[in-house]
Structures are given as C-alpha cells and as structure tokens.
Protein backbone atom coordinates (compact mmCIF):
# COMPACT_ATOMS: atom_id res chain seq x y z
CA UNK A 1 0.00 0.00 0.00
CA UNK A 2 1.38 3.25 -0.77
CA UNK A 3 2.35 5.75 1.78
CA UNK A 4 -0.02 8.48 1.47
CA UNK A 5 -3.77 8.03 0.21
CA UNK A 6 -5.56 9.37 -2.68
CA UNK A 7 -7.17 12.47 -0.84
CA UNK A 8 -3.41 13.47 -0.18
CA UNK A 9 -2.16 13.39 -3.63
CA UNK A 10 -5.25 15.16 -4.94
CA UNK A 11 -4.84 18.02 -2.66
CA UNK A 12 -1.64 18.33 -3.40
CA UNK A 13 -2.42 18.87 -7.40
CA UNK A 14 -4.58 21.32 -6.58
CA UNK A 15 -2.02 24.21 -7.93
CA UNK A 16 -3.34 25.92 -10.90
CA UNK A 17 -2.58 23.71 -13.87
CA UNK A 18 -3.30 23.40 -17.47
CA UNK A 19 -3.22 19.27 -17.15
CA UNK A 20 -6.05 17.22 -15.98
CA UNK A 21 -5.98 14.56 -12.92
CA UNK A 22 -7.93 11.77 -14.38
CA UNK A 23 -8.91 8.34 -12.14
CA UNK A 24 -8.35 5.27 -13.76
CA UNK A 25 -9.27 1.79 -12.53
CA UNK A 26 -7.60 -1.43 -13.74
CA UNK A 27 -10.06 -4.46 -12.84
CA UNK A 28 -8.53 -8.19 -12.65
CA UNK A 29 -11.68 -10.14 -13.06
CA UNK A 30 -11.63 -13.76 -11.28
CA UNK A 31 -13.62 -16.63 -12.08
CA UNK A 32 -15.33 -17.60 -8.76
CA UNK A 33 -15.64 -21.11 -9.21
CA UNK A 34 -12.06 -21.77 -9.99
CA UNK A 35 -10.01 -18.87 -9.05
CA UNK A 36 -8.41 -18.28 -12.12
CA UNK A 37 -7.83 -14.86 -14.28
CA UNK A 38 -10.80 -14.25 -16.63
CA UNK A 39 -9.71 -10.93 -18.09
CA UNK A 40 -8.32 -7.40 -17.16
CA UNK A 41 -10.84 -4.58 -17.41
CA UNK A 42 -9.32 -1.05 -18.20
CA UNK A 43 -12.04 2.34 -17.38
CA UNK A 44 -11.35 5.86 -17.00
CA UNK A 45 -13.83 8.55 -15.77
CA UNK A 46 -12.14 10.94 -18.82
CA UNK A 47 -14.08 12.61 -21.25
CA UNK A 48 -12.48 10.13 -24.06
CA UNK A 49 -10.56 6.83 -24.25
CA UNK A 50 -6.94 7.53 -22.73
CA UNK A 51 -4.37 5.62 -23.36
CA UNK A 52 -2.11 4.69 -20.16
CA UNK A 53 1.25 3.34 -20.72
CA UNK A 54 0.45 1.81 -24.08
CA UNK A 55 -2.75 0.79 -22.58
CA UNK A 56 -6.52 1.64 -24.08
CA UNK A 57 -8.57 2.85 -21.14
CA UNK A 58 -12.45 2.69 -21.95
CA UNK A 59 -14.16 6.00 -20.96
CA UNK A 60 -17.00 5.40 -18.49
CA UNK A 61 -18.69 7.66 -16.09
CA UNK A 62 -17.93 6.82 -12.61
CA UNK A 63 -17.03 8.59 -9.18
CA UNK A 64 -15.31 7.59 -6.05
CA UNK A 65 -16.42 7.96 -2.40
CA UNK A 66 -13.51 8.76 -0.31
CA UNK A 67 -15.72 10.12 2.66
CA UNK A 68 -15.30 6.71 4.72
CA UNK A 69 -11.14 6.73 4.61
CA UNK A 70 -9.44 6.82 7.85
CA UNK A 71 -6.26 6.45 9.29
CA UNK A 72 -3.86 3.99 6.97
CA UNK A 73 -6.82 1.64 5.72
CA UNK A 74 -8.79 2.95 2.74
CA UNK A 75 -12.26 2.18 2.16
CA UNK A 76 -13.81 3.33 -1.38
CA UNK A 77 -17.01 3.37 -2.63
CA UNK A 78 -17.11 3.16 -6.64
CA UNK A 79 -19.97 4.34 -8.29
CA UNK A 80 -20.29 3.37 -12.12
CA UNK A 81 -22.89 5.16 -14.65
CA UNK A 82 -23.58 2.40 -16.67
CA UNK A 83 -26.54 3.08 -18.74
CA UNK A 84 -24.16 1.25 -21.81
CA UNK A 85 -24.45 -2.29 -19.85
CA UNK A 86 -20.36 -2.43 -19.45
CA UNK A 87 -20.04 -3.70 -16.26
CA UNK A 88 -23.75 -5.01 -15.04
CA UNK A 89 -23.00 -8.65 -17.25
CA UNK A 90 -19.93 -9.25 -15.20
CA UNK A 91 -21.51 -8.55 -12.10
CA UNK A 92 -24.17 -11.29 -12.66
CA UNK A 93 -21.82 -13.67 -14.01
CA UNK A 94 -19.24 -12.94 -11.54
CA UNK A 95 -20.66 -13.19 -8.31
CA UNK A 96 -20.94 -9.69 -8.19
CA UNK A 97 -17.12 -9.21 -8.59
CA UNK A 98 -16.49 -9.84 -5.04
CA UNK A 99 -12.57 -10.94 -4.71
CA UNK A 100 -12.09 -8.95 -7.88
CA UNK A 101 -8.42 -6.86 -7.86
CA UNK A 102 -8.99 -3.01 -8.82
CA UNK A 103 -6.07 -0.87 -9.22
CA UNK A 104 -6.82 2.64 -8.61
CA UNK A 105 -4.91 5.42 -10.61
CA UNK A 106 -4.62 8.84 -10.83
CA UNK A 107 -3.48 10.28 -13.96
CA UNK A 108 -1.71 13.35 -15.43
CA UNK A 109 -3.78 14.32 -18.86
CA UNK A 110 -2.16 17.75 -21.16
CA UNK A 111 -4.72 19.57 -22.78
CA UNK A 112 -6.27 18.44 -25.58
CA UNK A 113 -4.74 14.95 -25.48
CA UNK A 114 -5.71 11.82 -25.23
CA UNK A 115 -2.14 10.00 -23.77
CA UNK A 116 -1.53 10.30 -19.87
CA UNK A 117 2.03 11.63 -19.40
CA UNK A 118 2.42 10.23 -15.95
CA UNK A 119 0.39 8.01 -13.76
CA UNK A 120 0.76 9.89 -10.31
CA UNK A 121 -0.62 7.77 -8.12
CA UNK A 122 -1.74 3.53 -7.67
CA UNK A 123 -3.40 1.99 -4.85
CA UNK A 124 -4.61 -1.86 -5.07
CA UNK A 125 -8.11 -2.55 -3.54
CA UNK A 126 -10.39 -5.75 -3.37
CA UNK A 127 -13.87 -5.81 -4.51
CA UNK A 128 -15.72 -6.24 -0.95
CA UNK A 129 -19.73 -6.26 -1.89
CA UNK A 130 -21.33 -5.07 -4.67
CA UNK A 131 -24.84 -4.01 -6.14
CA UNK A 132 -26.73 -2.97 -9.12
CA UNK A 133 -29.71 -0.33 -9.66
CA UNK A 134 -31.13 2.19 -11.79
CA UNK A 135 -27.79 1.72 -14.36
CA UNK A 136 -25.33 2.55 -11.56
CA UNK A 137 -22.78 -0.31 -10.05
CA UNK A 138 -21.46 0.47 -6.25
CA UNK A 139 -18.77 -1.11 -5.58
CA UNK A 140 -17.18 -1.47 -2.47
CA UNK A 141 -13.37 -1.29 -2.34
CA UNK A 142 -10.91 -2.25 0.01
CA UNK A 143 -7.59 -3.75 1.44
CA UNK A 144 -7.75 -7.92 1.00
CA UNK A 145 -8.20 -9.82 4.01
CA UNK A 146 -5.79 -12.60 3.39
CA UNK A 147 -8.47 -14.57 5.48
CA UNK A 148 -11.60 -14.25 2.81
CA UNK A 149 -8.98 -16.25 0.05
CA UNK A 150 -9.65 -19.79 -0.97
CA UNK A 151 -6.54 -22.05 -0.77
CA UNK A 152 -5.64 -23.67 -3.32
CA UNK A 153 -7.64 -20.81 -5.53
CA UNK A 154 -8.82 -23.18 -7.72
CA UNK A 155 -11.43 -25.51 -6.95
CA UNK A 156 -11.65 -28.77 -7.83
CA UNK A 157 -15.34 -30.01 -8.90
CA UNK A 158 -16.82 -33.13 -10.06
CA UNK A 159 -19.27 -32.09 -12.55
CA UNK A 160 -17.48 -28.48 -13.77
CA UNK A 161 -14.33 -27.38 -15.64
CA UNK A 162 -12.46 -24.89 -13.42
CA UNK A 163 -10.64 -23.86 -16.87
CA UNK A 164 -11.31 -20.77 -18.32
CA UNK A 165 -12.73 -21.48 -21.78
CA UNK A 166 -10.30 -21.38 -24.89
CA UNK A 167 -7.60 -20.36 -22.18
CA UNK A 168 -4.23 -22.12 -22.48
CA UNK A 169 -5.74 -24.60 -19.65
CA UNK A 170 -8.05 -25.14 -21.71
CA UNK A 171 -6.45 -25.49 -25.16
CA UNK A 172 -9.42 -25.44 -27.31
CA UNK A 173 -9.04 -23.78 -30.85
CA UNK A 174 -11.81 -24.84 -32.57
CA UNK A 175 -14.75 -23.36 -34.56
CA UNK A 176 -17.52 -23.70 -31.33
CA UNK A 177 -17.60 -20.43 -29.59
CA UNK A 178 -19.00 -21.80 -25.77
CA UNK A 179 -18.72 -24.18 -23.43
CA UNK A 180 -20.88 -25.16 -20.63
CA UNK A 181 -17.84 -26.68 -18.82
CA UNK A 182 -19.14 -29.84 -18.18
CA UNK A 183 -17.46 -33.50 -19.23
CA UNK A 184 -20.48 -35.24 -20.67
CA UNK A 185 -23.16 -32.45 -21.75
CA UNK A 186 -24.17 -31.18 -25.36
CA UNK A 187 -22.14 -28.75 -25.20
CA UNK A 188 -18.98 -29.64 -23.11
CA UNK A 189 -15.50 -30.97 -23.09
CA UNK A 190 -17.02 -34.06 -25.26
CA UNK A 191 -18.82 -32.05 -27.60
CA UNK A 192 -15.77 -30.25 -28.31
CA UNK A 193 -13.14 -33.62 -28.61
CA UNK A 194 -11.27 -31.65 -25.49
CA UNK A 195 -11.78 -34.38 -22.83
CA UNK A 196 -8.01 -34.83 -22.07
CA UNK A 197 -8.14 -31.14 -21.13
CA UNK A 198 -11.38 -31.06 -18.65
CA UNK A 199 -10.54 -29.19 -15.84
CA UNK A 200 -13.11 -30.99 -13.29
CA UNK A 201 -12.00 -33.99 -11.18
CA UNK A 202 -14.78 -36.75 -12.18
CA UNK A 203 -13.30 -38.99 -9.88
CA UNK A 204 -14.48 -37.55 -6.49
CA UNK A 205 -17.03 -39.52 -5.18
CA UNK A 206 -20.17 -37.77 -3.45
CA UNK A 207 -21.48 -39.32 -0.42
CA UNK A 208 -25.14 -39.12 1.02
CA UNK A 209 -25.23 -39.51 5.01
C-alpha cells in the first residue's frame, strides 16, 4: 500500500494547472468457481478513451467515495454510470465481482490529449460487496483480508471445468464459440473432442449420510 492516500495526492495537485488529474481503474476479473484470471478490465472517468502506458482505457462515467477513509486503511465506494451495460453482465456472471483486484490510478492528462504523461498515483483494492440499480454499479473497495482467500484458488469439482474457456488450460481452438464446462453435456468438453483437457475432477465420489 502506498504511503499516502488518494485524498493526499489530490490536494496536493490542486495548484493551478493546465493538465487534468484523471482516475483510472484497472479491474482483474476472477472466475469464482475456480479462481483463475478471466480478463483485465481497463475504465477511466475521462471525457475520451486515454491511453495509459500503451494501454486503451475505456471511458466510463464513474465517481469515487472517499468520505469513509481513515487512518492507513482505505475504504472506497465506486460508483459506475452504466446506462451502456459495461459492467452489469460481469456482475451477474461474476458473483458480483467480489474478490475482484482493482487498481486505482490517478493520472496526469495535457490539454487536448488523449495519452496520460504520468500516472501519479496507484493503490490496489479488493472488490468487498457489490450491487446494481437504476444503471449505476457500487462497488465497495478495500484492502484484502488474506483470510476471505480460498486455498488452493482453484477448486476442484466433479461435474465443472475450473478452466477458463479457450484459455491455455483449456487449449481449445476450434470453430464452437462456448462451453458449458461440463465433461459429458451437449455442449462440453465431449462435444468439443477436449476431454483430455477437462478441468473438473470426475473422480471424487459424493457421499449421502
């Protein structure tokens, strides 16, 4: 965690300048079931797409709540606009996110451009709760309790692929484009000729006491 917080560094960019400070957040979306890395979401709350560091930041309208910080832990509320239906599908496919990895950035902007110079500023939260209404997502950042993690993070099922389909786990490259990760169904690792590759553990036996 870095060693002041994000109230600090924006007070102390409040000097008269002709650059913008611009929040961007970096989401590392998880699979629940299995624990693995789904994909890397990239948002900023600019007026256009920025590019960060070579990276393509999607502009979205969203604010953050730092009215609950004190002392040296961080809570954030994140409140996303999103009428466009960005985020809501990842929520409900997701588990609501929880566990989810979101870097917080602020940004340095020049006029007229659409490149950040500088990235002033990174602090790494945890998606804590989250909800949905009326187009906005709240999300509820902050630090990870090393407590709330699953060990080992991926979890081993009998009747579901913990692989991430058409990941290198999964090593599918075929012409179907889903999977319903199971072994046996019409439209799983059999349907598909993958079988060696199915990421569930069939063998586990289920007892009823």
């Amino acid at each position: 965690m870095n060693n002041v917080s994000i109230s600090t560094v924006l007070e102390k960019n409040k000097i008269s300048s002709e650059n913008a400070l611009v929040f961007a957040l970096e989401a590392q979306v998880l699979d629940p079931f299995s624990g693995s890395f789904v994909e890397t979401v990239y948002l900023t709350n600019h007026t256009t797409d920025l590019t960060i560091e070579g990276q393509n930041y999607v502009r979205i309208p969203f604010m953050l709540d730092l009215s609950n910080e004190a002392g040296e832990v961080q809570n954030v509320s994140l409140n996303i606009e999103d009428q466009v239906g960005l985020m809501t599908p990842y929520l409900r496919q997701y588990r609501g996110l929880v566990g989810t990895q979101v870097i917080v950035k602020l940004v340095t902007v020049p006029p007229e451009s659409t490149v950040a110079s500088s990235v002033d500023f990174a602090e790494m939260f945890n998606v804590m709760s989250s909800s949905a209404a009326n187009y906005v997502v709240t999300l509820e950042l902050g630090a990870e309790n090393p407590l709330t993690r699953a060990c080992p993070r991926r979890t081993q099922l009998r009747d579901r692929c913990s692989h991430t389909y058409r990941s290198v786990e999964c090593g599918y490259t075929g012409s179907m484009q889903s999977c319903d990760l199971t072994l046996n169904g019409a439209n799983g690792c059999q349907a598909h000729n993958n079988t060696l590759r199915y990421g569930g553990s069939p063998s586990i036996t289920v007892r009823n006491l």
